[in-house]
N, C-alpha and C. Protein backbone atom coordinates (compact mmCIF):
# COMPACT_ATOMS: atom_id res chain seq x y z
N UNK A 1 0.88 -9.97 -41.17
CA UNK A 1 1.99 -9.44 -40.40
C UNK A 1 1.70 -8.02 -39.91
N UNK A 2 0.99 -7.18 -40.88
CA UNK A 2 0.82 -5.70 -40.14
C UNK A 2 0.05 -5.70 -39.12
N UNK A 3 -1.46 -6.55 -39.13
CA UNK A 3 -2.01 -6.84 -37.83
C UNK A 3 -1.54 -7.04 -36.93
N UNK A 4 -0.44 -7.75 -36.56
CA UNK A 4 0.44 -8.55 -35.41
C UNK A 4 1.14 -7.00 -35.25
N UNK A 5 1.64 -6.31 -35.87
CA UNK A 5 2.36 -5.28 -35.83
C UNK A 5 1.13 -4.41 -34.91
N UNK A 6 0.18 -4.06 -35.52
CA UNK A 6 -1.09 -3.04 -34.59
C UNK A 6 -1.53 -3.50 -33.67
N UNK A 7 -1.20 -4.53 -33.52
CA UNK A 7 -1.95 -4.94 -32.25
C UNK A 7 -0.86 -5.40 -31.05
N UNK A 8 0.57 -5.05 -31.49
CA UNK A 8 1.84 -5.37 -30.60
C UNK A 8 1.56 -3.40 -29.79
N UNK A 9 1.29 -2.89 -30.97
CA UNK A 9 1.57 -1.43 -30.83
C UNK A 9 1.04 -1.17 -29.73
N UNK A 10 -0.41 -1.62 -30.35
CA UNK A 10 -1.55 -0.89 -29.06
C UNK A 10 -1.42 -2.17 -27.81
N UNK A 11 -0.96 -2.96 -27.51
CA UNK A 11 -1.15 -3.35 -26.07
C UNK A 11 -0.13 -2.90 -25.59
N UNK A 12 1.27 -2.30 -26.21
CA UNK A 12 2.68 -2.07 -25.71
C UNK A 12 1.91 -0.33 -25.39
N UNK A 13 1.20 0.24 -25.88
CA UNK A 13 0.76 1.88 -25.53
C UNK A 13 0.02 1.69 -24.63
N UNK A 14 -1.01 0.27 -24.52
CA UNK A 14 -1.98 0.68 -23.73
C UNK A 14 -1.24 0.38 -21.84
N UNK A 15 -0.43 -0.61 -22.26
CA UNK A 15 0.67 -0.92 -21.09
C UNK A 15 1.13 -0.03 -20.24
N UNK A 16 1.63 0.73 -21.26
CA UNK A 16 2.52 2.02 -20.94
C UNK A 16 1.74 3.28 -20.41
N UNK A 17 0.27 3.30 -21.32
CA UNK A 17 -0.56 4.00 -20.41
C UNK A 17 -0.87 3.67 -19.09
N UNK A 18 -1.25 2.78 -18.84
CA UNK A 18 -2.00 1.88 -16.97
C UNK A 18 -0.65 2.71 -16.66
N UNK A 19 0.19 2.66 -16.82
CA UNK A 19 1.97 2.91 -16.10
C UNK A 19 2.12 4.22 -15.84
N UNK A 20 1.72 4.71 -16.58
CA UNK A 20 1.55 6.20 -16.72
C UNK A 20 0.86 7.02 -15.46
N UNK A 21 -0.39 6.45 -15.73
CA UNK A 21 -1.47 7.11 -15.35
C UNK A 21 -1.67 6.83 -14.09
N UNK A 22 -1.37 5.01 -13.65
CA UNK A 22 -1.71 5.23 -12.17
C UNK A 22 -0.67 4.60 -11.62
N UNK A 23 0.80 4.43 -11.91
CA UNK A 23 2.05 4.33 -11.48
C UNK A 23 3.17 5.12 -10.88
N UNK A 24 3.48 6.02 -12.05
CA UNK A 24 4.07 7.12 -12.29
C UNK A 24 3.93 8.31 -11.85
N UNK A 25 4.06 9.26 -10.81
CA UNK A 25 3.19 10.38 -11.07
C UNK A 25 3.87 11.18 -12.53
N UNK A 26 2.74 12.41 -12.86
CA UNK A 26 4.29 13.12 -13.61
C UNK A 26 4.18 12.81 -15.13
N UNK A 27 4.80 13.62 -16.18
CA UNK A 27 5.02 13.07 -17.41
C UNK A 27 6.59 12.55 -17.17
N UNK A 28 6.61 11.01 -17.94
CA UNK A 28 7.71 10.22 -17.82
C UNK A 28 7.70 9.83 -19.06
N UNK A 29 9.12 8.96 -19.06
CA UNK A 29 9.11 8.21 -20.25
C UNK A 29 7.94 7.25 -20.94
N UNK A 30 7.39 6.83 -19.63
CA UNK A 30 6.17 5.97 -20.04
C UNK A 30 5.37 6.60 -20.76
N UNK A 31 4.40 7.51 -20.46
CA UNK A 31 3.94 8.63 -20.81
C UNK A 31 4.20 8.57 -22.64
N UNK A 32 5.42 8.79 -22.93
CA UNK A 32 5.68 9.64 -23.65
C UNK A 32 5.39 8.62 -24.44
N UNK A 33 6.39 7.32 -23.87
CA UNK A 33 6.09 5.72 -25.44
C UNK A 33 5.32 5.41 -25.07
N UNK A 34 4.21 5.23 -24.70
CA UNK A 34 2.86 5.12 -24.49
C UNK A 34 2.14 6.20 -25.70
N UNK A 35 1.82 7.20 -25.77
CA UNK A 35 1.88 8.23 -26.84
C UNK A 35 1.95 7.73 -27.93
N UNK A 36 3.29 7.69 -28.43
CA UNK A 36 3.98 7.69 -29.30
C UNK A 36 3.86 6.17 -30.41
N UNK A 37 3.41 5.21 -29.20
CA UNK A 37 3.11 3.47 -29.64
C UNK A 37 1.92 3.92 -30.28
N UNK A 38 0.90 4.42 -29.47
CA UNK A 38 -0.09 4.77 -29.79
C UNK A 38 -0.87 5.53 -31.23
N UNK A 39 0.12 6.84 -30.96
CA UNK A 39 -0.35 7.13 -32.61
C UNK A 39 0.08 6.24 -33.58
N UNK A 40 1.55 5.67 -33.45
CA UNK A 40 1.98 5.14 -34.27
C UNK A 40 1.37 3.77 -35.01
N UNK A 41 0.55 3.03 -34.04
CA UNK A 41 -0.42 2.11 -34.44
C UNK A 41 -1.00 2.51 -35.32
N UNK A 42 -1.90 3.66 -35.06
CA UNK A 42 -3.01 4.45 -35.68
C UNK A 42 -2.27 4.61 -37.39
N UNK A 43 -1.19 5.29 -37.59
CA UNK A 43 -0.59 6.13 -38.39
C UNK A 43 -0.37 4.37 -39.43
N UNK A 44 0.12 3.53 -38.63
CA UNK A 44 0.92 2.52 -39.50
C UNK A 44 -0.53 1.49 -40.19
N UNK A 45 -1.47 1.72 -39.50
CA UNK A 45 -2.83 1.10 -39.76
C UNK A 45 -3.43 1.76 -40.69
N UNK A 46 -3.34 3.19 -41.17
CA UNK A 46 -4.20 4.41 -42.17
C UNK A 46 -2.84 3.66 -43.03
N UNK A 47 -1.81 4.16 -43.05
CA UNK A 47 -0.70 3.51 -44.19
C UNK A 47 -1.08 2.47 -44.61
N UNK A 48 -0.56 1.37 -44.23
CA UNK A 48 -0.18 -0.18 -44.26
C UNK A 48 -1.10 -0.84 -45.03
N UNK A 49 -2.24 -0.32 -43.90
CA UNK A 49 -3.23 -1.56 -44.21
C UNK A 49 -4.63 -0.26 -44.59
N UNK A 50 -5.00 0.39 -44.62
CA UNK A 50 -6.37 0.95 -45.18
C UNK A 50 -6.85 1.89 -44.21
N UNK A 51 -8.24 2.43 -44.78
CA UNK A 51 -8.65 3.66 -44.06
C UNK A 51 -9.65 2.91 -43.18
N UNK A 52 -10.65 1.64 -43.62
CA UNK A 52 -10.88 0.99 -42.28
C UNK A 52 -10.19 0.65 -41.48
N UNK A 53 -8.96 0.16 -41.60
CA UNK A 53 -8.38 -0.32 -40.68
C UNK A 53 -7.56 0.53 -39.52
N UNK A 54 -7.08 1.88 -39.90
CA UNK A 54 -6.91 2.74 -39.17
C UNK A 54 -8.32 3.38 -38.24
N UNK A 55 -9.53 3.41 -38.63
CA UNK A 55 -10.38 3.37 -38.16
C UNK A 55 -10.42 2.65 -36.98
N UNK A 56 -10.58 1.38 -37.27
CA UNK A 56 -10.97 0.58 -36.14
C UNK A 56 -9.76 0.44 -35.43
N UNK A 57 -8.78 0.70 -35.43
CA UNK A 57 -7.87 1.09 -34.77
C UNK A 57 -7.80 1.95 -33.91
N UNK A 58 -8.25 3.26 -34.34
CA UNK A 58 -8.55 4.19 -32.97
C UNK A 58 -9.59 4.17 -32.10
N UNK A 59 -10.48 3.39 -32.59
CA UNK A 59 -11.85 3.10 -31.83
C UNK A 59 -11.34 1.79 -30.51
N UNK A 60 -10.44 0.99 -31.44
CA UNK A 60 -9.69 0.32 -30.47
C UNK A 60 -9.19 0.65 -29.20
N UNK A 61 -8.24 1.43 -29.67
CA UNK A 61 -7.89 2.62 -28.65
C UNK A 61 -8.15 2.90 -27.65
N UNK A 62 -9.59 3.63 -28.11
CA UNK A 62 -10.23 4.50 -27.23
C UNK A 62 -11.20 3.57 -26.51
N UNK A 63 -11.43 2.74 -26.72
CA UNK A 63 -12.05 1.86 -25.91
C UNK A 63 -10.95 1.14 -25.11
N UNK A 64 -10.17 0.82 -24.98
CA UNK A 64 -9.20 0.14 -24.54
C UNK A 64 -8.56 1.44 -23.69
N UNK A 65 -8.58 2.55 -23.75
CA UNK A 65 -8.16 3.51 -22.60
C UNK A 65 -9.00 3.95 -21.72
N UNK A 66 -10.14 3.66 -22.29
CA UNK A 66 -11.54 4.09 -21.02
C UNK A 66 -11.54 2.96 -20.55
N UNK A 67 -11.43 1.53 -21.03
CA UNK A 67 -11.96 0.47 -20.75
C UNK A 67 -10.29 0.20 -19.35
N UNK A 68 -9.27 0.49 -19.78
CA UNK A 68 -8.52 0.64 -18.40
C UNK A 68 -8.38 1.30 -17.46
N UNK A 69 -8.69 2.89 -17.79
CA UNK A 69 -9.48 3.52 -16.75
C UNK A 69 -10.52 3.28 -15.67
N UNK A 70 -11.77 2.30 -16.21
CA UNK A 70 -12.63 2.11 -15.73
C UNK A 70 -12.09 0.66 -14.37
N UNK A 71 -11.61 0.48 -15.23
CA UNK A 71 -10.97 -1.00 -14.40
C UNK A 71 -10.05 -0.45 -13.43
N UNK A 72 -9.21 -0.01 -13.67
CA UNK A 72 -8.40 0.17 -12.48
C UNK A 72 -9.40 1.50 -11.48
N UNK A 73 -10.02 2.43 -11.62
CA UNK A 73 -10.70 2.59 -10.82
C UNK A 73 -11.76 2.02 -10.44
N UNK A 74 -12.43 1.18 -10.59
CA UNK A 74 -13.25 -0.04 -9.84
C UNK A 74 -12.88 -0.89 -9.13
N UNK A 75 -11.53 -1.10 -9.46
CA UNK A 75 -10.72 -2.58 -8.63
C UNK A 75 -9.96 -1.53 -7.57
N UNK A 76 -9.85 -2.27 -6.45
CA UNK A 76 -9.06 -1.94 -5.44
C UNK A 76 -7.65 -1.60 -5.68
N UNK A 77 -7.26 -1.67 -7.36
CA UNK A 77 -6.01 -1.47 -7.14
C UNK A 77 -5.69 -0.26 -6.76
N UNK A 78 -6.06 0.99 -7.17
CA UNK A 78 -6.10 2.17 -6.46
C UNK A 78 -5.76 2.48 -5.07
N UNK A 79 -6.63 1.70 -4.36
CA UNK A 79 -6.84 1.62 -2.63
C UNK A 79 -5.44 1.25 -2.55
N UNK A 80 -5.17 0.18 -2.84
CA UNK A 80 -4.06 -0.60 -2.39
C UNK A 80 -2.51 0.16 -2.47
N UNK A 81 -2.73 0.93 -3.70
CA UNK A 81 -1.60 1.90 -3.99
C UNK A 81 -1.02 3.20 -2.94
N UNK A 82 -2.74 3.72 -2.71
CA UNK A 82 -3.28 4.69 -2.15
C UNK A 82 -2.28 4.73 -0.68
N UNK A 83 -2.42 6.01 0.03
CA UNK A 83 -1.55 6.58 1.19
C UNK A 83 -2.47 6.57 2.39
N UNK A 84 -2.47 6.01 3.28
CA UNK A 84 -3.93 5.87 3.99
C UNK A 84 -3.54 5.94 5.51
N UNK A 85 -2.32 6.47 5.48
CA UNK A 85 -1.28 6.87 6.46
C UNK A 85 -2.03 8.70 6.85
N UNK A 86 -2.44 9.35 7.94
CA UNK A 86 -2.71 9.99 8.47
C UNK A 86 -1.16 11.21 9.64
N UNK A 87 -1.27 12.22 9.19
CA UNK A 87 -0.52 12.57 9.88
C UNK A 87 -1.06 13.55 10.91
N UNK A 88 -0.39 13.14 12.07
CA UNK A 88 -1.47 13.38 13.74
C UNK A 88 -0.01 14.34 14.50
N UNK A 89 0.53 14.93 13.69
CA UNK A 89 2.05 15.79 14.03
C UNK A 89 1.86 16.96 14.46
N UNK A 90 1.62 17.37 15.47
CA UNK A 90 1.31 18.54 16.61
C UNK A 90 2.45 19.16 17.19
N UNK A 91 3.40 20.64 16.75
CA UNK A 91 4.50 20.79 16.53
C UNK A 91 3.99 21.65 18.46
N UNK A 92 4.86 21.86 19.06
CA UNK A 92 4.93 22.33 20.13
C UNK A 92 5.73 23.35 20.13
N UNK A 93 6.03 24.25 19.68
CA UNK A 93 6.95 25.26 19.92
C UNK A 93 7.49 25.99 20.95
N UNK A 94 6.52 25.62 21.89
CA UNK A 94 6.96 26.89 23.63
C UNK A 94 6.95 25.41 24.49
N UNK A 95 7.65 23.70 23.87
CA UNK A 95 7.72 22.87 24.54
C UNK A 95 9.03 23.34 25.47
N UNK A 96 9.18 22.81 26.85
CA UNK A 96 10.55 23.15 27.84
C UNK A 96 10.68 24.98 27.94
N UNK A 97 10.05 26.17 27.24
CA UNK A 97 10.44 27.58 27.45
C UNK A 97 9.21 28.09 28.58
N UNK A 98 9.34 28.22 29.19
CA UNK A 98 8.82 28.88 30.77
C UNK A 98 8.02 30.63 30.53
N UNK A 99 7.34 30.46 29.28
CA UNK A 99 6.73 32.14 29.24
C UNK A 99 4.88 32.36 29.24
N UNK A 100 5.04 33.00 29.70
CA UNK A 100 3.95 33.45 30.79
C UNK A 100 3.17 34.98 30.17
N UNK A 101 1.78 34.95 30.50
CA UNK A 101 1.24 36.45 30.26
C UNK A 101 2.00 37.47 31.16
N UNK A 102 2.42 38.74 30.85
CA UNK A 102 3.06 39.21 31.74
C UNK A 102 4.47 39.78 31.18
N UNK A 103 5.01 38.57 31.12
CA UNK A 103 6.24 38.17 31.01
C UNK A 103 7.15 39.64 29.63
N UNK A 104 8.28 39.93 29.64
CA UNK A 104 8.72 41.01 28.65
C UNK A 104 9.73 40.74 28.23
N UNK A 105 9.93 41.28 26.93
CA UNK A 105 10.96 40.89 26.27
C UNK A 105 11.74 41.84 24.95
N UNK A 106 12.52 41.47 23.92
CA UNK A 106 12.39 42.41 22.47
C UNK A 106 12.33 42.12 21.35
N UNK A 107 11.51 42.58 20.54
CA UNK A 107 11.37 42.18 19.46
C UNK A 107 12.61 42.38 18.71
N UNK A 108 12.97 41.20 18.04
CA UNK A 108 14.15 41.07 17.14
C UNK A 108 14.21 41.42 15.38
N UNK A 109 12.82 41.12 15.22
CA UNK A 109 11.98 41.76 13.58
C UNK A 109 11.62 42.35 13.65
N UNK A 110 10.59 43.63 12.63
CA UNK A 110 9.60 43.87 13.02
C UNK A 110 8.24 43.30 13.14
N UNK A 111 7.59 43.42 13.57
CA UNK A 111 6.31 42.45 13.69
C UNK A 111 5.38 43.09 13.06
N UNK A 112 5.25 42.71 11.65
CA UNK A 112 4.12 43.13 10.51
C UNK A 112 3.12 41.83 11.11
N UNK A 113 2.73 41.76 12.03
CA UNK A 113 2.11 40.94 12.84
C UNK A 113 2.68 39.68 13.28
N UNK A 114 3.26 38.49 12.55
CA UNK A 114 4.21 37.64 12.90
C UNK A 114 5.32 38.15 13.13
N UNK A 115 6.48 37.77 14.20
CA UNK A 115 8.00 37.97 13.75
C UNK A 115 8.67 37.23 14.78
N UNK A 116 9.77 37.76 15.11
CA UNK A 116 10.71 36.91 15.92
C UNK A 116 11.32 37.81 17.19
N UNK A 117 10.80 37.53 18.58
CA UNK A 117 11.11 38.22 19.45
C UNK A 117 11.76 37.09 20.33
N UNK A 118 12.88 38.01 21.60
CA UNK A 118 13.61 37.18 22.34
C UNK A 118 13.13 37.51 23.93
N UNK A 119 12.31 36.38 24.57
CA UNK A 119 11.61 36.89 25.77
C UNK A 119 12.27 35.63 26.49
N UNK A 120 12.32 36.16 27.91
CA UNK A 120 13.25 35.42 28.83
C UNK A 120 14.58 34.50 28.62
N UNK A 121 15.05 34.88 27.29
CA UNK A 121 16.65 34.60 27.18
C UNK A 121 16.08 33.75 25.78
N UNK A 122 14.70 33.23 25.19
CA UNK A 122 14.60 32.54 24.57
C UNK A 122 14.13 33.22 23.31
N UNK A 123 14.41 32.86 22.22
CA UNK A 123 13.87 33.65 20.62
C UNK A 123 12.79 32.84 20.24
N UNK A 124 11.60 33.38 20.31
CA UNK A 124 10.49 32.53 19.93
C UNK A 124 9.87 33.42 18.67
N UNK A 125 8.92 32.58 18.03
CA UNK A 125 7.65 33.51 17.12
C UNK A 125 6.98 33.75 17.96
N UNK A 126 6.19 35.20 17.42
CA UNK A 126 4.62 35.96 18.43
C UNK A 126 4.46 36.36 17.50
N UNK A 127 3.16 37.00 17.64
CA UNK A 127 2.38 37.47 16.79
C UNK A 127 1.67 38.94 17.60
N UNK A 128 1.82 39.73 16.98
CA UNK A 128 1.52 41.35 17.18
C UNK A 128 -0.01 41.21 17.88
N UNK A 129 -0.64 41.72 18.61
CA UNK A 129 -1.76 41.51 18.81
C UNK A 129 -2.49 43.64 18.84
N UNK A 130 -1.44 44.26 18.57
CA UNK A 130 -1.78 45.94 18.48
C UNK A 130 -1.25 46.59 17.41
N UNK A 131 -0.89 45.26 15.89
CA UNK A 131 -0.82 45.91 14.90
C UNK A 131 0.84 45.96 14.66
N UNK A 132 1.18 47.00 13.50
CA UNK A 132 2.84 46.77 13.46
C UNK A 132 3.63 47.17 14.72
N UNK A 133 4.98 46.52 14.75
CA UNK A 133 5.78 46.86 15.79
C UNK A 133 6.93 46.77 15.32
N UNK A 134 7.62 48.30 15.42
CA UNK A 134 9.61 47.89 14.94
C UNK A 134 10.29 47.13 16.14
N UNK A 135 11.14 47.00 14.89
CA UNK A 135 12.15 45.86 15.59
C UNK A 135 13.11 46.62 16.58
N UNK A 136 13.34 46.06 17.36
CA UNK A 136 14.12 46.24 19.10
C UNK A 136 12.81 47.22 19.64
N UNK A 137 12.32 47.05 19.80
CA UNK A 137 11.18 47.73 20.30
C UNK A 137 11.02 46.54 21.69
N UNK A 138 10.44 46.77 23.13
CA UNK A 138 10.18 46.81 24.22
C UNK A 138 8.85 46.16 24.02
N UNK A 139 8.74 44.57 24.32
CA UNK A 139 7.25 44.26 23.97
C UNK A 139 6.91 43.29 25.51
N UNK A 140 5.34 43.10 25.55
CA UNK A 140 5.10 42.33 26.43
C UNK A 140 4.05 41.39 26.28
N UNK A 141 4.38 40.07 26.85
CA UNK A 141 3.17 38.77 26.42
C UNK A 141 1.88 39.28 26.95
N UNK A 142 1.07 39.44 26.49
CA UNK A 142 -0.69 39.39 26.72
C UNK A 142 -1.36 37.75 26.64
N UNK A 143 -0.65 37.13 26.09
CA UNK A 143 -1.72 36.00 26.11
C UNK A 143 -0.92 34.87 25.14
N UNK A 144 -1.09 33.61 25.72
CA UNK A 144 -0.63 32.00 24.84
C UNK A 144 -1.83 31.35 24.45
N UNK A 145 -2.44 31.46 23.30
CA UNK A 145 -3.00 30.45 22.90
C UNK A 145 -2.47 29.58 21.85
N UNK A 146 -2.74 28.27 21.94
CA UNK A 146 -2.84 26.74 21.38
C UNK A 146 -1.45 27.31 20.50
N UNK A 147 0.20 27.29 21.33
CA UNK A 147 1.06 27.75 20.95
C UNK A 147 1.77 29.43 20.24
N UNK A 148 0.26 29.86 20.21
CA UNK A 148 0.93 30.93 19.74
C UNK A 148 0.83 32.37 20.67
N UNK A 149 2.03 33.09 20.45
CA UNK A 149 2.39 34.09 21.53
C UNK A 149 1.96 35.36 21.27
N UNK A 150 1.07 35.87 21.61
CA UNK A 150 0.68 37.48 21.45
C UNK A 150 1.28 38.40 22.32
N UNK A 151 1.81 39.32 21.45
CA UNK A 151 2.49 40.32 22.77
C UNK A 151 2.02 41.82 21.95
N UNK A 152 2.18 42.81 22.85
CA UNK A 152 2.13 44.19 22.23
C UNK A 152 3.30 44.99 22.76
N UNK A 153 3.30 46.15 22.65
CA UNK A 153 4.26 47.26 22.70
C UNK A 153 4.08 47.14 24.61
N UNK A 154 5.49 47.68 25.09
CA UNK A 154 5.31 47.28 26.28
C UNK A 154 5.70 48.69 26.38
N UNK A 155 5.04 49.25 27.35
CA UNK A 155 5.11 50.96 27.64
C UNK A 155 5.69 50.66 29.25
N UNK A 156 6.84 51.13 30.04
CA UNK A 156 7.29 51.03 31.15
C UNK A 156 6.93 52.46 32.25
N UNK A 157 6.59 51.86 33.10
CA UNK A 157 6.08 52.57 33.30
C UNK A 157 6.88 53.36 35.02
């Protein structure tokens, strides 16, 4: 009867491990009675039944947790689980706003190089291209690249 007992233990831990490990993200409940089945095999096998038998009990174990490791990373189940979904999301920010090199406006932050300025009625991000700039300060676009807005201090002249 204690055999049937160690060997309920460890397939109910080793269960709970696969569940764990490549189910679950995270420590969960599984996790935890997975653990817990686990020593407890071990613990009720050194008691119960002897110091061999707790022995071969953890050797059990430990072969039986590499030995599911190994398996589920060899088998496709992984793949199959796996996210293989690609994201191709190219945010447009100056999509429909009409601004131009040239173009002037005011900075609404200060621009510790990023901040938030309002040029032709519209509040966009730029990015400082002459270093810091206080806020309401008089700035002007120098240049749009691949969305982003460089402006500097605009001196009127």
């Amino acid at each position: 009867m204690e055999t049937l007992i160690i060997i309920a233990l460890i397939l109910a831990g080793l269960l709970l491990f696969a569940v764990e490990v490549f189910l679950v993200p995270g420590i969960t409940l599984a996790g935890i009675a997975s653990g817990i089945s686990l020593l407890y095999a071990i613990y009720y096998a050194f008691h119960s039944v002897g110091t061999q038998a707790g022995f071969i009990t953890l050797a059990v174990e430990a072969v039986g947790i590499i030995g599911i490791t190994i398996w589920f990373m060899r088998s496709k189940t992984v793949d199959r689980l796996s996210l293989k979904q690609t994201l191709d999301y190219k945010p447009e920010p100056l999509k429909g706003i009409n601004i131009q090199a040239g173009d002037t406006g005011m900075s609404l932050t200060r621009l510790t190089l990023i901040g938030n300025a309002e040029i032709n009625g519209h509040i966009i991000e730029v990015q400082s291209a002459d270093g810091f700039i206080e806020e309401r300060t008089p700035i002007q676009v120098t240049r749009i690249n691949n969305g982003t807005v460089y402006v500097t201090r605009y001196i009127q002249q």
